[in-house]
N, C-alpha and C. Protein backbone atom coordinates (compact mmCIF):
# COMPACT_ATOMS: atom_id res chain seq x y z
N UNK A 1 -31.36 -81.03 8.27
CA UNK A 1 -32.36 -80.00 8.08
C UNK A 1 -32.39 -79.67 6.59
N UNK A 2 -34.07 -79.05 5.97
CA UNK A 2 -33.82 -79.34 4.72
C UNK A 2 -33.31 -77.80 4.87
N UNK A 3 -32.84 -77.45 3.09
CA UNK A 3 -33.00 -76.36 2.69
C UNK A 3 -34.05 -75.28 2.94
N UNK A 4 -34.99 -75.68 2.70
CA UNK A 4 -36.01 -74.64 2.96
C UNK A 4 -36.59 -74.67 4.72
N UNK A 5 -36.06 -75.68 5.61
CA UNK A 5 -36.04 -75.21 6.39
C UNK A 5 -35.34 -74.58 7.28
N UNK A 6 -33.92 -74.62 6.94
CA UNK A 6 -32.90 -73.69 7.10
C UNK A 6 -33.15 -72.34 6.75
N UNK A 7 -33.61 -72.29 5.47
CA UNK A 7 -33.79 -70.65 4.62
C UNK A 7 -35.02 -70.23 5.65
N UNK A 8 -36.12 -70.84 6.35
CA UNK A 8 -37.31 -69.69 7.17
C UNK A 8 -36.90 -69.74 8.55
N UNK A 9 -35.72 -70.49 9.04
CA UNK A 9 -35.11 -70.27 9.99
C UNK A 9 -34.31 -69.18 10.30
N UNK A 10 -33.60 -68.74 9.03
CA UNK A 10 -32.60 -67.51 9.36
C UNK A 10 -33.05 -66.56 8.74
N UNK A 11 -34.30 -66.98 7.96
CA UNK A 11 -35.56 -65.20 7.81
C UNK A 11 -35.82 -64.95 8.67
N UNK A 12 -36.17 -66.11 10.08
CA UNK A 12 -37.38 -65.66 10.98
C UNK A 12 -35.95 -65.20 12.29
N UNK A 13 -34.73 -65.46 12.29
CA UNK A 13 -33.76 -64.71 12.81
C UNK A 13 -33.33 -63.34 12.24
N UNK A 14 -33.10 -62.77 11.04
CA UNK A 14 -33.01 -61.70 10.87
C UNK A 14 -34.20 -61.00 11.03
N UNK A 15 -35.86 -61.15 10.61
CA UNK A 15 -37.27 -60.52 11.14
C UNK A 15 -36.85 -60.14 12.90
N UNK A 16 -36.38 -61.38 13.76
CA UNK A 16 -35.83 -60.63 14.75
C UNK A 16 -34.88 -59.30 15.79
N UNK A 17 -33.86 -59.76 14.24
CA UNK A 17 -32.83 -59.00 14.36
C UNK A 17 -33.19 -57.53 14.25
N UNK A 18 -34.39 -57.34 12.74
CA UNK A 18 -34.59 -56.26 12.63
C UNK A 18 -35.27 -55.76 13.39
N UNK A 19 -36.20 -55.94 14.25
CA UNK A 19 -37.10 -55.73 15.48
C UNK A 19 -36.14 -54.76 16.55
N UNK A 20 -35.08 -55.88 16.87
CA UNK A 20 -34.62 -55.40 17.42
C UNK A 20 -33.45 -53.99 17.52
N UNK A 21 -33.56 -53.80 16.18
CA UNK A 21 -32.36 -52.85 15.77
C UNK A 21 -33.39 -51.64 15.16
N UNK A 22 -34.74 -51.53 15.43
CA UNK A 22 -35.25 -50.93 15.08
C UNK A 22 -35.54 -49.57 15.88
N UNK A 23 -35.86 -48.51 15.39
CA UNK A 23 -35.98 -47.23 16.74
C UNK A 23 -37.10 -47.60 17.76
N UNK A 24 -37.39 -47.38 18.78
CA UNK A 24 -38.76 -47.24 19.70
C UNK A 24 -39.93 -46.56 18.57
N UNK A 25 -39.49 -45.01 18.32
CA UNK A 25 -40.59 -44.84 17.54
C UNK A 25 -41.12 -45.20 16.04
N UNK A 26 -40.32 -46.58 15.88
CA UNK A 26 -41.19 -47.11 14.37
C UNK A 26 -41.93 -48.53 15.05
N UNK A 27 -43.00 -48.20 15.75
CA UNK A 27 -43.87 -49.28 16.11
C UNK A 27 -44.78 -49.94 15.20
N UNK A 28 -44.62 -49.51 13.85
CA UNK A 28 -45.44 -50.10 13.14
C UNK A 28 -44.59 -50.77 12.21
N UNK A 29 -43.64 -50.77 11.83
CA UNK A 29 -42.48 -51.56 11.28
C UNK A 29 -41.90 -52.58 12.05
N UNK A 30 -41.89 -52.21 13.36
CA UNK A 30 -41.89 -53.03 14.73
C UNK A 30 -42.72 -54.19 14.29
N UNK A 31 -44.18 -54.18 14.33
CA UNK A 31 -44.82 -54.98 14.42
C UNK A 31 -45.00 -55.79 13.05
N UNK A 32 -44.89 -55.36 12.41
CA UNK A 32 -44.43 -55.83 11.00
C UNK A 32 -43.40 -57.23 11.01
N UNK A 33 -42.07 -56.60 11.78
CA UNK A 33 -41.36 -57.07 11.59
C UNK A 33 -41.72 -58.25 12.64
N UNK A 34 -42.46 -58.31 13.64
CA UNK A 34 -42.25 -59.40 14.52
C UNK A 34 -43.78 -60.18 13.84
N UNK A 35 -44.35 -59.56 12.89
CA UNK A 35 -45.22 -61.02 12.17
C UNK A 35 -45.05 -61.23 11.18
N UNK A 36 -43.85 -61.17 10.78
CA UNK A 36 -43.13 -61.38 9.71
C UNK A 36 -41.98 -62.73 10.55
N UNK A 37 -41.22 -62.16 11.64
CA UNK A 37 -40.91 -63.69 11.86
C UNK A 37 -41.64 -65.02 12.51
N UNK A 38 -42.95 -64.20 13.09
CA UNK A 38 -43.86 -65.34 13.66
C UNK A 38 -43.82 -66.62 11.95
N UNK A 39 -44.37 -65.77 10.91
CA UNK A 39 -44.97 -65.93 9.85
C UNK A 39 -43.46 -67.38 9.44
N UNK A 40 -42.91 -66.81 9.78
CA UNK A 40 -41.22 -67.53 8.97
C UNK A 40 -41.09 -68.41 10.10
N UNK A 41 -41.33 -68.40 11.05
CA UNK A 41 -40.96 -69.23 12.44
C UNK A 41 -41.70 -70.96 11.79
N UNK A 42 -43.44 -69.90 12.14
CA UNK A 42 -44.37 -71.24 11.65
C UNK A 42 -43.57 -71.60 10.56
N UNK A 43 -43.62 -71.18 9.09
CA UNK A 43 -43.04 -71.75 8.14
C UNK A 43 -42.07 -72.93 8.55
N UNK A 44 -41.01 -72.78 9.56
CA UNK A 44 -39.87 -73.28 9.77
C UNK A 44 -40.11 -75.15 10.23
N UNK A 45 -41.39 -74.57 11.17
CA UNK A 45 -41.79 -75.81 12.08
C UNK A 45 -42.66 -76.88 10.90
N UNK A 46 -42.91 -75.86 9.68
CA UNK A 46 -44.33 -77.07 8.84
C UNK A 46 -42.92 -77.55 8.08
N UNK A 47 -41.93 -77.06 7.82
CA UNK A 47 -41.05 -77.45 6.92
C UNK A 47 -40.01 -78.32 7.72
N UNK A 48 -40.03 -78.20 8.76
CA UNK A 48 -39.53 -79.48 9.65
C UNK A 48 -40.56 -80.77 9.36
N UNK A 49 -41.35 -80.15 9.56
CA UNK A 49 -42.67 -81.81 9.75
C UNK A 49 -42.47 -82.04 8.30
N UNK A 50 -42.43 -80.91 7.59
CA UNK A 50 -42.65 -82.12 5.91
C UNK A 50 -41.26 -82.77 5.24
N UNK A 51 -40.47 -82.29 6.07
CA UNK A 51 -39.10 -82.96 5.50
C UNK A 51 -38.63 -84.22 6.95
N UNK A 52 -39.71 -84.42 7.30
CA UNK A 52 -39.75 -85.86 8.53
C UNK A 52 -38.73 -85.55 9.37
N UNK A 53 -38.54 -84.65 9.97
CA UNK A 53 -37.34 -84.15 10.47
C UNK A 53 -38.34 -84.66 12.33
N UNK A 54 -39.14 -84.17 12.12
CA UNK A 54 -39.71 -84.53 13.66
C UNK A 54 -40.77 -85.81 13.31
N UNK A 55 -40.74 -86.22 14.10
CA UNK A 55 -41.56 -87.48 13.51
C UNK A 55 -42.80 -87.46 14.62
N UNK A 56 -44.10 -87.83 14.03
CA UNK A 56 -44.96 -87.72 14.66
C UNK A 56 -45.65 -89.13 15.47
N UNK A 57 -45.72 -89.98 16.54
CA UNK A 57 -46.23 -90.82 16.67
C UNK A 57 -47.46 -91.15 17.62
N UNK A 58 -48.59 -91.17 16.89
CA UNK A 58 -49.96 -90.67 17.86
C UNK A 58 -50.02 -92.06 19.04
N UNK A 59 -48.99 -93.24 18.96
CA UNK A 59 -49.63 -94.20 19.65
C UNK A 59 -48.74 -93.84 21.24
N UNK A 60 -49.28 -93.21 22.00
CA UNK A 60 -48.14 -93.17 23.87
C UNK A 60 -48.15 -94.43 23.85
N UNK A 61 -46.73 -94.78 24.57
CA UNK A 61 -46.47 -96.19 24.66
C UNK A 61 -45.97 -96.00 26.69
């Protein structure tokens, strides 16, 4: 795994973390925080594909 996809992997785990450690009534920091790790998640998956980590092959065999 590269570097940088390690680094939006354990952003988009602490964005969780903080969600979850957050009060009921800060729902807007709440939501913040959970598209903030959507945001780092995606990141994680384009930075898998560009470091060939998943390989793509359009032909079904």
């Amino acid at each position: 795994m590269s570097k940088a996809a390690t680094s939006f992997l354990i952003l988009a785990v602490m964005a969780l973390a903080t969600d979850q450690l957050l009060a009921p009534s800060m729902e807007t920091m709440s939501t913040l925080a959970k598209a903030a790790a959507a945001i780092f998640a995606s990141l994680f998956v384009a930075a898998l594909f560009v470091g060939r980590r998943i390989k793509f092959d359009p032909v079904l065999r």
